[in-house]
C-alpha atoms as a PDB file:
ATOM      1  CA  UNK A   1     -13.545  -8.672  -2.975  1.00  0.00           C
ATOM      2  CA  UNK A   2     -11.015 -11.007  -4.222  1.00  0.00           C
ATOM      3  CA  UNK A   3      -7.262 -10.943  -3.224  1.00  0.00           C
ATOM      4  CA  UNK A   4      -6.114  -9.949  -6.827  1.00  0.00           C
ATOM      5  CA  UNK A   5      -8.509  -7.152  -6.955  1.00  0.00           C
ATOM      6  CA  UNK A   6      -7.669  -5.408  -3.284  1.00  0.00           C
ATOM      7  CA  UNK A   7      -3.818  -5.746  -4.183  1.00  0.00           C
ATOM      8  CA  UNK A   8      -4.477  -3.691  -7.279  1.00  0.00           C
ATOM      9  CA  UNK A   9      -6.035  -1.277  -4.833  1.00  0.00           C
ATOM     10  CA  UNK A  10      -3.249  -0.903  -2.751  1.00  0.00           C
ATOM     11  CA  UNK A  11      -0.237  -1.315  -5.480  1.00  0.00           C
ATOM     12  CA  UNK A  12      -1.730   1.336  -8.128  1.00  0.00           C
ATOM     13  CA  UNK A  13      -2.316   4.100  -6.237  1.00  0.00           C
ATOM     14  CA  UNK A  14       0.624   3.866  -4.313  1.00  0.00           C
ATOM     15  CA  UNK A  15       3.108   2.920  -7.739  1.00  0.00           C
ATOM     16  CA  UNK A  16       1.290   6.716  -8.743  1.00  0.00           C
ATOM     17  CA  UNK A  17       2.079   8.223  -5.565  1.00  0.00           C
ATOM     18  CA  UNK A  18       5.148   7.209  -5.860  1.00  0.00           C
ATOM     19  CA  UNK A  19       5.970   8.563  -8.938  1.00  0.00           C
ATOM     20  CA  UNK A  20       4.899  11.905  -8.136  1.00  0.00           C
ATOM     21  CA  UNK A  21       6.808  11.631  -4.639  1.00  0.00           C
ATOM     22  CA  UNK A  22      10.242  10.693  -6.434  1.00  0.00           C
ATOM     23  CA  UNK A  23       9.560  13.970  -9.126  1.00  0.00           C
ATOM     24  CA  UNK A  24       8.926  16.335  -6.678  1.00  0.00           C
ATOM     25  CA  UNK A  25      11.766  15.230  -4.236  1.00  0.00           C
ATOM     26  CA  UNK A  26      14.404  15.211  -7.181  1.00  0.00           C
ATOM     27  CA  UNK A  27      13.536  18.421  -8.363  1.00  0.00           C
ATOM     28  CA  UNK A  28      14.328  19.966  -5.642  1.00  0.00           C
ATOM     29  CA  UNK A  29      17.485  17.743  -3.989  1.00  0.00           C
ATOM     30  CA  UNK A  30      20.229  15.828  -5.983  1.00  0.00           C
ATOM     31  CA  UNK A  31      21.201  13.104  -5.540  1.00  0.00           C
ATOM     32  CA  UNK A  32      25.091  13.709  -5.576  1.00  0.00           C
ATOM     33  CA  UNK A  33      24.219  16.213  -2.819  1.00  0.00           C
ATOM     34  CA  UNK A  34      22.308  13.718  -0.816  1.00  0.00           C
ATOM     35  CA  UNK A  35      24.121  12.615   2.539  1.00  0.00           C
ATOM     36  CA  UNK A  36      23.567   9.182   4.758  1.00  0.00           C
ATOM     37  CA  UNK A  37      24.442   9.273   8.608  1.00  0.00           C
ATOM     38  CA  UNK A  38      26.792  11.857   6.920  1.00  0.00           C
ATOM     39  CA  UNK A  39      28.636   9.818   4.755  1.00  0.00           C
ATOM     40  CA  UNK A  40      28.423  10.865   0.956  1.00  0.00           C
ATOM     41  CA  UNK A  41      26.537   8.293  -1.021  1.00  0.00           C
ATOM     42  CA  UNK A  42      28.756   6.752  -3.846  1.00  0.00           C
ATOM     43  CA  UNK A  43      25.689   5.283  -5.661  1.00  0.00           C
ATOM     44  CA  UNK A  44      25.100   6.468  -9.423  1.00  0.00           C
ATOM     45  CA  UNK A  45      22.142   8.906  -9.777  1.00  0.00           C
ATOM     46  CA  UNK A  46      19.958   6.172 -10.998  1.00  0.00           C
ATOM     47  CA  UNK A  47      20.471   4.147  -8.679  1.00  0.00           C
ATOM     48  CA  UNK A  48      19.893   6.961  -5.709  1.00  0.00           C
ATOM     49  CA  UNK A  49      16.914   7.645  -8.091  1.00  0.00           C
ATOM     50  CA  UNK A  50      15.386   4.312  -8.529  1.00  0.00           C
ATOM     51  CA  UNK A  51      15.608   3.339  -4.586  1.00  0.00           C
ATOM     52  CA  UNK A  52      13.445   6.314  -3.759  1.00  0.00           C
ATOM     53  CA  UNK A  53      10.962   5.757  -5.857  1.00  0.00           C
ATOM     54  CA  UNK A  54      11.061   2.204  -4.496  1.00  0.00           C
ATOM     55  CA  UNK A  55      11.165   3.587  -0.681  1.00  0.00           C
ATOM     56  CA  UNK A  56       8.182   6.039  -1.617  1.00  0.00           C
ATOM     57  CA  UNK A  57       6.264   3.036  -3.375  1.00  0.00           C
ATOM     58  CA  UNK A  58       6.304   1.036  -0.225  1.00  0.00           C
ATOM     59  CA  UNK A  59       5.417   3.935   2.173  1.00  0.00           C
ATOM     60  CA  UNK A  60       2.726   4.806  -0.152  1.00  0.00           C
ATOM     61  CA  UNK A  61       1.504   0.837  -0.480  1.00  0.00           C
ATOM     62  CA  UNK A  62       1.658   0.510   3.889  1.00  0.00           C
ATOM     63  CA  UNK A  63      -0.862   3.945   3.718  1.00  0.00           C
ATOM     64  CA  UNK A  64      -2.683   2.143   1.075  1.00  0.00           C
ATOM     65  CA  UNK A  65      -2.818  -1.170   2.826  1.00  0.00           C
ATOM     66  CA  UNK A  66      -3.454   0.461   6.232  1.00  0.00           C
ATOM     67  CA  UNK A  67      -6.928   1.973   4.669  1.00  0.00           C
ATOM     68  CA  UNK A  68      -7.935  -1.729   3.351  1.00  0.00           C
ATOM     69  CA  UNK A  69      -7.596  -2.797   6.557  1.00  0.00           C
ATOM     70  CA  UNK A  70      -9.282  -0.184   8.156  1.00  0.00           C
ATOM     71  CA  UNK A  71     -11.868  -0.080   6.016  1.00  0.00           C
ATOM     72  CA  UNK A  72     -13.048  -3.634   6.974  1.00  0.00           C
ATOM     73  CA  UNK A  73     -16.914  -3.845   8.331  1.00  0.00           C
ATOM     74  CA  UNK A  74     -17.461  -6.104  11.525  1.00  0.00           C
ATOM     75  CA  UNK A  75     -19.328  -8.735   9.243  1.00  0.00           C
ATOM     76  CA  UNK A  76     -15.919  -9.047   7.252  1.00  0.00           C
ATOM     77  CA  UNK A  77     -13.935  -9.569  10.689  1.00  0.00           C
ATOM     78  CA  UNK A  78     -16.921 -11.876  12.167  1.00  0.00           C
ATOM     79  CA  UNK A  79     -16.707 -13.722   9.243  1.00  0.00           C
ATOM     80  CA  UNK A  80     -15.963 -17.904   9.870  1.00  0.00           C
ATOM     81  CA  UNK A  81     -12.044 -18.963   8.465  1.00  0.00           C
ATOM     82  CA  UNK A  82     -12.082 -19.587   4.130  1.00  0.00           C
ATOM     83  CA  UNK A  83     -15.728 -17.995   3.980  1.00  0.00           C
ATOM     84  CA  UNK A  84     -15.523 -15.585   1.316  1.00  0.00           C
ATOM     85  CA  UNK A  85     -15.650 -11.767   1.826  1.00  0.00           C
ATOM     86  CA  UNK A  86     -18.769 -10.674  -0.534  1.00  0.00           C
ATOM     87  CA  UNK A  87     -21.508 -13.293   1.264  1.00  0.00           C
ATOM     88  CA  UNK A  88     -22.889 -11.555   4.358  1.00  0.00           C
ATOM     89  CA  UNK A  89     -22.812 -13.817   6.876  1.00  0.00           C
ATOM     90  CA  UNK A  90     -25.882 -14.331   8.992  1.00  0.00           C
ATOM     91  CA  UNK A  91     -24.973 -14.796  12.447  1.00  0.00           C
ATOM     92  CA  UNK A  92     -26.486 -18.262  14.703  1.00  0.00           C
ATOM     93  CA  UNK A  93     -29.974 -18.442  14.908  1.00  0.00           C
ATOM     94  CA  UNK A  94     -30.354 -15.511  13.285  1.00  0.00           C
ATOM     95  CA  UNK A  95     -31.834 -17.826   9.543  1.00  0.00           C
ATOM     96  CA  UNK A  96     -34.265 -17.424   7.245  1.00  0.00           C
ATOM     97  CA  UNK A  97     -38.048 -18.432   8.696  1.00  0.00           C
ATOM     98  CA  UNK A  98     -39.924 -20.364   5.663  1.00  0.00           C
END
């Protein structure tokens, strides 16, 4: 699998997630209300709004990033440096007999 196509894996679930995430949180707290260390926050409601749904997107994209890496078989971490990750990998002495 190519880099492009496993960071569309991770990013757009996780830009969903996040979407969902910011919708449900700000339906039920607002932002005015909100309260940091317990100072007031003196950002606009956009802003308050658009920082969680970045702070949900990357807790969502570490999740999704954690199960990529997880997910990994032992011939993808056996694998020699710059071989690519589709072509099993045959291990030494281990070749084809003709």
């Amino acid at each position: 699998m190519s880099d492009g196509k496993r960071l569309i894996y991770i990013l757009w679930p996780s830009f969903i997630v996040a979407g969902v995430a910011t919708g449900v949180v700000f339906t039920v707290f607002d932002p005015t209300d909100l309260r940091f260390f317990d100072r007031e926050i003196t950002l606009s409601r956009t802003a308050v709004y658009s920082i969680g749904f970045f702070l949900f997107w990357l807790f969502a994209a570490g999740s999704s990033a954690l199960t990529c890496f997880f997910q990994r078989s032992s011939a993808d971490l056996n694998r020699p440096r710059g071989a690519p990750f589709d072509r099993p990998q045959t291990p030494p002495g281990k070749g084809t007999v003709h």
